[in-house]
C-alpha atoms as a PDB file:
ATOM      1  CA  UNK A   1     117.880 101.277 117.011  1.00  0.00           C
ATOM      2  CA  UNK A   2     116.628 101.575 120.942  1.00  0.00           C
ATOM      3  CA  UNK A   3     114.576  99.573 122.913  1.00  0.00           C
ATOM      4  CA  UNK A   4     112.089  96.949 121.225  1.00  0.00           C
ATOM      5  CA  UNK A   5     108.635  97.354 121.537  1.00  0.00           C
ATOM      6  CA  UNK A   6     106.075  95.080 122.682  1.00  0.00           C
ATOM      7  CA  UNK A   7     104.864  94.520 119.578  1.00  0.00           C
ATOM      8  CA  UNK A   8     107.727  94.055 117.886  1.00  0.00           C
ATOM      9  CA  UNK A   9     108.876  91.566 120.294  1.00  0.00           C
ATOM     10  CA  UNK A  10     105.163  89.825 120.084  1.00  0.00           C
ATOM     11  CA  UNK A  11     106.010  89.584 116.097  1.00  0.00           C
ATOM     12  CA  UNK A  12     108.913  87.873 117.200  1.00  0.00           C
ATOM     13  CA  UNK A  13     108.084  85.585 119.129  1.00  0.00           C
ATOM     14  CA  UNK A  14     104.857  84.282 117.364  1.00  0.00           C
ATOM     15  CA  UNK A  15     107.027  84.127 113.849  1.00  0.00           C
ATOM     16  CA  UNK A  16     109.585  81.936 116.349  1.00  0.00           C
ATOM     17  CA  UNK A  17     106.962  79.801 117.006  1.00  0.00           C
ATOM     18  CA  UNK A  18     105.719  79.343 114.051  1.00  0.00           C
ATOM     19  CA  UNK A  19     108.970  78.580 112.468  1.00  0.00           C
ATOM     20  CA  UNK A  20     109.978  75.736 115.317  1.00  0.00           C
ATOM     21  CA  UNK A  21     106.447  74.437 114.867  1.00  0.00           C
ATOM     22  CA  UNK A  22     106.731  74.326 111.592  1.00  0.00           C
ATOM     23  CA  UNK A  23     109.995  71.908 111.880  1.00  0.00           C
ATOM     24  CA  UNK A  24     108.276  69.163 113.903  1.00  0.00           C
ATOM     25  CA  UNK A  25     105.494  69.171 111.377  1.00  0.00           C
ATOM     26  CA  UNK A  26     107.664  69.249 108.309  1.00  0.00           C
ATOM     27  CA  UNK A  27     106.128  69.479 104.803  1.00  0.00           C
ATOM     28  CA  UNK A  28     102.074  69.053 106.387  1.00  0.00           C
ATOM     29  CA  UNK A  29     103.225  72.754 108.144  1.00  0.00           C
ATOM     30  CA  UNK A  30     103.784  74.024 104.561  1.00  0.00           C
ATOM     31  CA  UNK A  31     100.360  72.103 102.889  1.00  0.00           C
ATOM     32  CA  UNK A  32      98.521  73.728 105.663  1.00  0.00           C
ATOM     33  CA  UNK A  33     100.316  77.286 106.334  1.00  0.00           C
ATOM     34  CA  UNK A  34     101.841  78.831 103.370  1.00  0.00           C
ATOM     35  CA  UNK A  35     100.519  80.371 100.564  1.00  0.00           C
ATOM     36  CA  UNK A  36      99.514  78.153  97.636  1.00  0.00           C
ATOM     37  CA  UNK A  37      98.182  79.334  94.235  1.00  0.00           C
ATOM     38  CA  UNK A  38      94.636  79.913  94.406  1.00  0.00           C
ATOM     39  CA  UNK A  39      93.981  77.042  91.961  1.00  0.00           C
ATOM     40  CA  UNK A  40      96.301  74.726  93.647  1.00  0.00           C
ATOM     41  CA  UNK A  41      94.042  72.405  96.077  1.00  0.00           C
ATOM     42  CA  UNK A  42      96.316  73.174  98.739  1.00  0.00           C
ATOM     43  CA  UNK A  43      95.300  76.493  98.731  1.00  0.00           C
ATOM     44  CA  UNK A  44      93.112  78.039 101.943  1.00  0.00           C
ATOM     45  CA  UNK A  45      91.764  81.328 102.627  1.00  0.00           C
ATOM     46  CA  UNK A  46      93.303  81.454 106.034  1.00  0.00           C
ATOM     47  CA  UNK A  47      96.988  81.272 104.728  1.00  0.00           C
ATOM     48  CA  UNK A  48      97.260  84.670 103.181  1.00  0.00           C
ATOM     49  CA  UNK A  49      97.623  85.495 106.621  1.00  0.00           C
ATOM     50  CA  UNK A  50      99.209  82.661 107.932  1.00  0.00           C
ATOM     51  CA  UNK A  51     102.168  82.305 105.246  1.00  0.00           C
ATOM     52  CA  UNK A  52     103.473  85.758 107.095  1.00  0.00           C
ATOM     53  CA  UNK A  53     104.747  83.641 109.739  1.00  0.00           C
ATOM     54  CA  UNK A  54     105.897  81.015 108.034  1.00  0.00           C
ATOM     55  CA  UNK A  55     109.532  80.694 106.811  1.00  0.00           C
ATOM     56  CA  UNK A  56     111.680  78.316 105.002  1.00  0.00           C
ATOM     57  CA  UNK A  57     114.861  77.989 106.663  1.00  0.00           C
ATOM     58  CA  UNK A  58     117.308  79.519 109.612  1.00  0.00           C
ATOM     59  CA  UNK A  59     118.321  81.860 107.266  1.00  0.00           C
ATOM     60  CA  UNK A  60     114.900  83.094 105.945  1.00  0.00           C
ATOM     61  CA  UNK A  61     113.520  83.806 109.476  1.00  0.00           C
ATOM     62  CA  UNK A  62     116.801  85.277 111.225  1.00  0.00           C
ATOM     63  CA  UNK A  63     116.870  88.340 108.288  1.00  0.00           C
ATOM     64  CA  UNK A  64     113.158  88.895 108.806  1.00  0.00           C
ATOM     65  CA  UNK A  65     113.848  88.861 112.297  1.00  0.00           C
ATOM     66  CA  UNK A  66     116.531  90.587 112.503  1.00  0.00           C
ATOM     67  CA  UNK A  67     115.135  93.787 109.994  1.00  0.00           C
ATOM     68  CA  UNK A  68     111.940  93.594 112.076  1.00  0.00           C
ATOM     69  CA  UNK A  69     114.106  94.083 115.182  1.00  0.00           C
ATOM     70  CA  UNK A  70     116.217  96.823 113.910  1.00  0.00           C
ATOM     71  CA  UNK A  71     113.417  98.949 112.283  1.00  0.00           C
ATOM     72  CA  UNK A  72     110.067  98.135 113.575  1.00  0.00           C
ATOM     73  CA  UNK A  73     110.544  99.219 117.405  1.00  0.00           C
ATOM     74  CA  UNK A  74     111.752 102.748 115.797  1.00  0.00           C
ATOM     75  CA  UNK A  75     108.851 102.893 113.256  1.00  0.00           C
ATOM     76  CA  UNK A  76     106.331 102.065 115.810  1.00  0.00           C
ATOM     77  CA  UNK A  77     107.918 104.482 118.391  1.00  0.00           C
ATOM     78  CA  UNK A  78     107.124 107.378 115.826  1.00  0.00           C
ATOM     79  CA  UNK A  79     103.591 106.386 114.301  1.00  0.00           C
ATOM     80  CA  UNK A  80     102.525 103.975 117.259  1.00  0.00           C
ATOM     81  CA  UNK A  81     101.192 101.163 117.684  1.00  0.00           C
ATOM     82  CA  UNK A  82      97.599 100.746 115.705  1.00  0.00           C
ATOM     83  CA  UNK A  83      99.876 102.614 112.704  1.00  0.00           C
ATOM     84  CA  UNK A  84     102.708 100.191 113.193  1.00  0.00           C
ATOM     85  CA  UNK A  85     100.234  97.441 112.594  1.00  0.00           C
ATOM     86  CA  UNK A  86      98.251  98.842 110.223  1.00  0.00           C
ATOM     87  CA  UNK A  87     101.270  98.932 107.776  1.00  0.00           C
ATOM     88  CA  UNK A  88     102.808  95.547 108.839  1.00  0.00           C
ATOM     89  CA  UNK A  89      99.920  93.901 107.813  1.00  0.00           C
ATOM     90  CA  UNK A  90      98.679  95.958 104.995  1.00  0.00           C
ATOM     91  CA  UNK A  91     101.964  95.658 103.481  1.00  0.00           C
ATOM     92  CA  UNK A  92     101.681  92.070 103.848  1.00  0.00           C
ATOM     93  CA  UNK A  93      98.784  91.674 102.059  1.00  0.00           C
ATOM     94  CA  UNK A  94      99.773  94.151  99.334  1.00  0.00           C
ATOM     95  CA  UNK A  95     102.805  91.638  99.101  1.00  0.00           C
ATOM     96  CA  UNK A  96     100.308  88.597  98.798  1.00  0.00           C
ATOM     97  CA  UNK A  97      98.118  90.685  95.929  1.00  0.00           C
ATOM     98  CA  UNK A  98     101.472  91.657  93.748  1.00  0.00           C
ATOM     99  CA  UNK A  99     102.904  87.758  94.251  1.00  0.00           C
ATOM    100  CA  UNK A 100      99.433  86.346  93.266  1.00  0.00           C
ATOM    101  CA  UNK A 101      98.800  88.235  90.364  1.00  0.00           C
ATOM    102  CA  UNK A 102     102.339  88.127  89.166  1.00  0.00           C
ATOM    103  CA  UNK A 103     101.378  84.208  89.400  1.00  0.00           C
ATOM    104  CA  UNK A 104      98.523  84.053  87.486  1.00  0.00           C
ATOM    105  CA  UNK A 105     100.709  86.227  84.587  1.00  0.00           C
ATOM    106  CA  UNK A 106     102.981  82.841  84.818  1.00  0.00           C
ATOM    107  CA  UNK A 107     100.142  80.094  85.112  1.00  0.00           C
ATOM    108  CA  UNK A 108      97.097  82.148  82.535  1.00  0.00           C
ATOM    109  CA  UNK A 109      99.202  81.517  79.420  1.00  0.00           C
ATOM    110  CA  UNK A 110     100.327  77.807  79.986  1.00  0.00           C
ATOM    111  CA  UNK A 111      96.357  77.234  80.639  1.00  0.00           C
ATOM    112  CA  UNK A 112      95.134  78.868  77.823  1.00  0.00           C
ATOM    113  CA  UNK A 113      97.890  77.410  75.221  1.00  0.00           C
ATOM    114  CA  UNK A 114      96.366  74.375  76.627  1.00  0.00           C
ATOM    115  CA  UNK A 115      92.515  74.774  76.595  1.00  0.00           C
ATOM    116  CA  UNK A 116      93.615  76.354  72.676  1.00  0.00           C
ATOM    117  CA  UNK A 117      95.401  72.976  71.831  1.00  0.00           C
ATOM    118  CA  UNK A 118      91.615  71.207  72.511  1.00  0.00           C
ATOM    119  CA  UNK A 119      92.259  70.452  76.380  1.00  0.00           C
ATOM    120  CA  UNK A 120      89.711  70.484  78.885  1.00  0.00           C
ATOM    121  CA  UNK A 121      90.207  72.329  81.816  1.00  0.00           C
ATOM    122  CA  UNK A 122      90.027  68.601  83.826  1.00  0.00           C
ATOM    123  CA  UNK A 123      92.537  66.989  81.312  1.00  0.00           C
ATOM    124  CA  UNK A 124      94.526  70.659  82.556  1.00  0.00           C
ATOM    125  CA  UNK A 125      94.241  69.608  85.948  1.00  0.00           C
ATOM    126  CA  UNK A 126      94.780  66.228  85.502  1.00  0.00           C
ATOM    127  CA  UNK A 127      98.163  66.953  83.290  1.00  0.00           C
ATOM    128  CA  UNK A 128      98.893  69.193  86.146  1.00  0.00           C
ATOM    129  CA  UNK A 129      98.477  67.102  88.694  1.00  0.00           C
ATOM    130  CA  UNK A 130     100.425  64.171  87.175  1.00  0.00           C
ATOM    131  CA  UNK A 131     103.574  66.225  86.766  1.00  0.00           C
ATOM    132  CA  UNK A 132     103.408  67.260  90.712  1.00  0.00           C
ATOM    133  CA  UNK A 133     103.515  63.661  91.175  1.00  0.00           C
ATOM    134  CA  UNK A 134     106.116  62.701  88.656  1.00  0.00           C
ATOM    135  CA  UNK A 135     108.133  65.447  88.026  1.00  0.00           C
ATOM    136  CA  UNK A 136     108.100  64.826  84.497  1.00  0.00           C
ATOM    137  CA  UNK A 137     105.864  65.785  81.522  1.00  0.00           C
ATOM    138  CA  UNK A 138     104.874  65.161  77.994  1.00  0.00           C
ATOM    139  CA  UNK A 139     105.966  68.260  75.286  1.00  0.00           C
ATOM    140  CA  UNK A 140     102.582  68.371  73.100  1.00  0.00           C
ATOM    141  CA  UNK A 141     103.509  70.344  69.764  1.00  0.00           C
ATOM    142  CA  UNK A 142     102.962  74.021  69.353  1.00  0.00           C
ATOM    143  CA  UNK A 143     102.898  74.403  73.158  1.00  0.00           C
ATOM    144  CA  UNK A 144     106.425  75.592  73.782  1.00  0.00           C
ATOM    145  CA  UNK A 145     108.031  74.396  76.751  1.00  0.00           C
ATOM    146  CA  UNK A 146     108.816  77.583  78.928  1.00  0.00           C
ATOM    147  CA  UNK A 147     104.675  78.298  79.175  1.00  0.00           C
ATOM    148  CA  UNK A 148     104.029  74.925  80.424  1.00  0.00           C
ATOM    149  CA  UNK A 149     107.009  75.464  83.241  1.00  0.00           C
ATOM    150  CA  UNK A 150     105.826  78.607  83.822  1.00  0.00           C
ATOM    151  CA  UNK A 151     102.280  77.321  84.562  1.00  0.00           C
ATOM    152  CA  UNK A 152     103.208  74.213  86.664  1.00  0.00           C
ATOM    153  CA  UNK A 153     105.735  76.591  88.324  1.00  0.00           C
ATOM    154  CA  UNK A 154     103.497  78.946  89.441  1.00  0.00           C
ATOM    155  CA  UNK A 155     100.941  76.452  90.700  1.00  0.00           C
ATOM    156  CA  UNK A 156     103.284  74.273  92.730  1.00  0.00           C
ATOM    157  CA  UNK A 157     105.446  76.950  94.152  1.00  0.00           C
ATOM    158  CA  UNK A 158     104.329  78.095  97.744  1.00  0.00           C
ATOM    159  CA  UNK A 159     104.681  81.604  99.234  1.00  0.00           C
ATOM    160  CA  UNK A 160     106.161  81.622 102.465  1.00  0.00           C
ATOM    161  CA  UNK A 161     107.801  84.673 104.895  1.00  0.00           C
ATOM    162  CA  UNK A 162     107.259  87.784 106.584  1.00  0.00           C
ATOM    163  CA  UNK A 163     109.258  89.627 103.998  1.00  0.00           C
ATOM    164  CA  UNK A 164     106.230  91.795 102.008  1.00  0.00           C
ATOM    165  CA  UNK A 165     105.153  93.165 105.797  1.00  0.00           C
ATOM    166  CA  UNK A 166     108.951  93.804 106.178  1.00  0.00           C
ATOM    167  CA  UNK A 167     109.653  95.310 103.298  1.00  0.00           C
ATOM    168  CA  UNK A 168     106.467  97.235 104.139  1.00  0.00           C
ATOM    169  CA  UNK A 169     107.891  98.636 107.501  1.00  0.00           C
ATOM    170  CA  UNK A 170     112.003  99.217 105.698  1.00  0.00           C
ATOM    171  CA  UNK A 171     109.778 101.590 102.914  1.00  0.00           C
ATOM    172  CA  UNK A 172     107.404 103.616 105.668  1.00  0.00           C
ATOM    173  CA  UNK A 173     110.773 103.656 107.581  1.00  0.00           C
ATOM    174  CA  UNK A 174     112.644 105.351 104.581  1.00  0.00           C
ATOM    175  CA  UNK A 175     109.543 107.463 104.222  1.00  0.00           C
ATOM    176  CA  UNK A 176     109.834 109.065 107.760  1.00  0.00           C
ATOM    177  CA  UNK A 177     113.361 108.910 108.309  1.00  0.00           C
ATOM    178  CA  UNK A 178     114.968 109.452 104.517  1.00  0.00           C
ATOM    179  CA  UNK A 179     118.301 111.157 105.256  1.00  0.00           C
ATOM    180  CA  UNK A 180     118.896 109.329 108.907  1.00  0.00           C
ATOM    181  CA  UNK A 181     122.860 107.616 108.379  1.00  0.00           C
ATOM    182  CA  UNK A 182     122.552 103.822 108.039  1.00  0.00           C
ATOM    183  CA  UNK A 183     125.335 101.378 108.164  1.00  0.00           C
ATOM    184  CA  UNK A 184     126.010  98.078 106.495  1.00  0.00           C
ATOM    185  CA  UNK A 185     128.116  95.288 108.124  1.00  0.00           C
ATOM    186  CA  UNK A 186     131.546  95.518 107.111  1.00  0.00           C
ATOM    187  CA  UNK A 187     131.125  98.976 105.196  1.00  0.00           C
ATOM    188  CA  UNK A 188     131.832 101.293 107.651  1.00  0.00           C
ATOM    189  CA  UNK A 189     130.661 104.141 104.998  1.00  0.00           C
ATOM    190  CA  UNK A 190     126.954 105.907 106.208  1.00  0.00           C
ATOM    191  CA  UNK A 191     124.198 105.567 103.758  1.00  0.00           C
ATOM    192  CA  UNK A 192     121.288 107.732 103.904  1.00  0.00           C
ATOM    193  CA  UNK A 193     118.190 105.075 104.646  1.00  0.00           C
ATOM    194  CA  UNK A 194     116.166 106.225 101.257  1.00  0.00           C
ATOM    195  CA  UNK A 195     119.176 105.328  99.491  1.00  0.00           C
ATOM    196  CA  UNK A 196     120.110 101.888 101.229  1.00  0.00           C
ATOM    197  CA  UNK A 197     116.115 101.081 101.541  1.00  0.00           C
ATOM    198  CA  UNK A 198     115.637 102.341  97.695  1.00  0.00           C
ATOM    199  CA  UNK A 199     118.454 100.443  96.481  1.00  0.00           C
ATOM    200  CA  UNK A 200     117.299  97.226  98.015  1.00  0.00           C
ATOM    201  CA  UNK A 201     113.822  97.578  96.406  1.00  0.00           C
ATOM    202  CA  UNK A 202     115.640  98.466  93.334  1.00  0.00           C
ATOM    203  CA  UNK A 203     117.416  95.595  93.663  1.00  0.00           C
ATOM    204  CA  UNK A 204     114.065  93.255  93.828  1.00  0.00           C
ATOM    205  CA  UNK A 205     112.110  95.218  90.879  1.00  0.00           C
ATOM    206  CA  UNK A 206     115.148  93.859  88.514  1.00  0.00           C
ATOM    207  CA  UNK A 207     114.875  90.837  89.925  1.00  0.00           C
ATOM    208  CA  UNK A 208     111.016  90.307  89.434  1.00  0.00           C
ATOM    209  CA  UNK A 209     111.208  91.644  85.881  1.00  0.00           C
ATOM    210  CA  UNK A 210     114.317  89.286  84.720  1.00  0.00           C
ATOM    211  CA  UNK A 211     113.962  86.663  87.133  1.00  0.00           C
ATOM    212  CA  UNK A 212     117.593  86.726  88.161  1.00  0.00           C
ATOM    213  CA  UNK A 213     118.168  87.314  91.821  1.00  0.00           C
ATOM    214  CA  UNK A 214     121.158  89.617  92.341  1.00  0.00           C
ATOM    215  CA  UNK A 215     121.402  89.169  95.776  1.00  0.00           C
ATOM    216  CA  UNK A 216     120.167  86.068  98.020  1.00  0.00           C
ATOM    217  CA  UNK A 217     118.767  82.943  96.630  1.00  0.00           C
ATOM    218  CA  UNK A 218     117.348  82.083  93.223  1.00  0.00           C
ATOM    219  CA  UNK A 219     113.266  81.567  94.809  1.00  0.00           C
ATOM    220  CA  UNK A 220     112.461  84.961  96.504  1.00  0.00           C
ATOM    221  CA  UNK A 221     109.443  86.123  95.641  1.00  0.00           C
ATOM    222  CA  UNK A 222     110.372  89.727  94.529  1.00  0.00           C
ATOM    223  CA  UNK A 223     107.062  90.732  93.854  1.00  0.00           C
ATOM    224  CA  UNK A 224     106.115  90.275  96.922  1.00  0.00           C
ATOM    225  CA  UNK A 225     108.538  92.252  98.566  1.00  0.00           C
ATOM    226  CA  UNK A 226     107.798  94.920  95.589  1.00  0.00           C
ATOM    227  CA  UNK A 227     104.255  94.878  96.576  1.00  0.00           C
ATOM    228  CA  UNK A 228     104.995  95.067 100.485  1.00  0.00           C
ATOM    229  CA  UNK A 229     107.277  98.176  99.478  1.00  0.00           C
ATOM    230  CA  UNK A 230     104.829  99.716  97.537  1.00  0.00           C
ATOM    231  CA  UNK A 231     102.049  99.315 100.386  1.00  0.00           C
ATOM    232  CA  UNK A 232     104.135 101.036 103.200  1.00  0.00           C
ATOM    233  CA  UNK A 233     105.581 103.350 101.655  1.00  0.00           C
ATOM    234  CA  UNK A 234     101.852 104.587  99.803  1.00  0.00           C
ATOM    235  CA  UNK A 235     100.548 104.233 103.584  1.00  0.00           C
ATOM    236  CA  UNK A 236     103.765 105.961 105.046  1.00  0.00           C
ATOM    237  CA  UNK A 237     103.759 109.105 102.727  1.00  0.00           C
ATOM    238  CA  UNK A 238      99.581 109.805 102.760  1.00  0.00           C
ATOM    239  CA  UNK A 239     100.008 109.587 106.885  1.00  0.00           C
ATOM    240  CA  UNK A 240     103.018 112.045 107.013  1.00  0.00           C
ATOM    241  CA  UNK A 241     101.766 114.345 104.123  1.00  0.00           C
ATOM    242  CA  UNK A 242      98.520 114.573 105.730  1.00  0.00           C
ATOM    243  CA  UNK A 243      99.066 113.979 109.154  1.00  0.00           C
ATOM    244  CA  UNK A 244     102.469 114.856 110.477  1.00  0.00           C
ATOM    245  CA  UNK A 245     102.092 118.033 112.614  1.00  0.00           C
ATOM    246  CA  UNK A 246     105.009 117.567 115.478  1.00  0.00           C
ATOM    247  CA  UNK A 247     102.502 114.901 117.728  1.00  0.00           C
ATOM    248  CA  UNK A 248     102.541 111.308 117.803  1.00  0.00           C
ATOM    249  CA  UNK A 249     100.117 109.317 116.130  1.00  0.00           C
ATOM    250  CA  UNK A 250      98.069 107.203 118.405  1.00  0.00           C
END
């Protein structure tokens, strides 16, 4: 897609960093870096920035990486710089506010089932914080079994990646560029980006509202990356709707 950027290459290299650091300080890099559920102790407010460097596995990090690489310097040669940031991180945050509150629809049932079956919210906590440590839990009647999963689920599940600030950049990207030719490994057929981009975020908005992952692993956090998506592409179509007159924006 041309030559990268120095930002782009920045973005790089600090989520590199963060991702080797985060091996030699195994599972106290996750306690102290990702994302935790606002009511898990874990959680701190630095880390819904911090979790957008943070990723999970080889894997995780090279297809950030490597859609960063192949979008973001040509995004950021078009809107520049304090634009290309702007969205990378606003879409990252967007990705944080869909993820969280798509959490607390998980966790707010379990909780209240609880509180309605004569808990306290310490004997919550307390239950909670037993079945972190066990793995196992009691079934108390009338509290069926898929809200209590639900709840512990969404307060012991971390949020980790740069994917809501990428998916950010891919939907300003289809925004700008919606008919430029696009071309999957191994399918040697064009697709128009706002088709490729659109069926990818597709993809995730079936996944967030059945839970069943379609493509890649079981875990993603789709509504993060639906939130990202949402963010740039908002941001992307105000800026060329309003602002788009044949000059760089700088």
């Amino acid at each position: 897609m041309g030559r990268i950027t120095d930002t782009v290459k920045g973005l790089l290299i600090i989520n590199i960093i963060f991702f080797v650091g985060s091996l030699s300080l195994g599972n106290n890099a996750f306690e102290w870096f990702a994302l935790w559920f606002p009511k898990n102790d874990n959680f701190q407010i630095w880390q819904i920035v911090s979790h957008m460097f943070m990723h999970a596995d080889a894997g995780h990090i090279f297809f950030n990486m490597f859609a960063l690489y192949m979008f973001g310097s040509h995004l950021e040669g078009s809107i520049g710089q304090k634009k290309f940031l702007f969205i990378y991180f606003f879409s990252g945050l967007g990705a944080v506010g869909f993820q969280i509150l798509f959490s607390y629809f998980q966790f707010s049932p379990g909780y209240q089932a609880y509180l309605d079956a004569g808990f306290s919210p310490s004997e919550i906590n307390t239950f909670i914080q037993n079945t972190v440590t066990s793995g196992q839990y009691k079934v108390y009647p009338n509290i069926p079994q898929d809200v209590t999963e639900n709840m512990i689920g969404a307060y012991v599940t971390p949020m980790v990646g740069a994917s809501g600030a990428i998916f950010g950049v891919l939907a300003a990207f289809a925004v700008l560029y919606p008919n430029l030719p696009l071309y999957i490994i191994f399918i040697p057929i064009p697709i128009k980006a706002k088709y490729l981009i659109g069926g990818y975020f597709l993809l995730d908005l079936y996944g967030g509202i059945t839970g069943q992952a379609i493509l890649g692993p079981s875990n993603v956090a789709h509504w993060a990356h639906i939130g990202g998506a949402v963010i740039g592409f908002i941001t992307m179509w105000y800026w060329k709707k309003n602002s788009f007159n044949d000059k760089r924006w700088y």
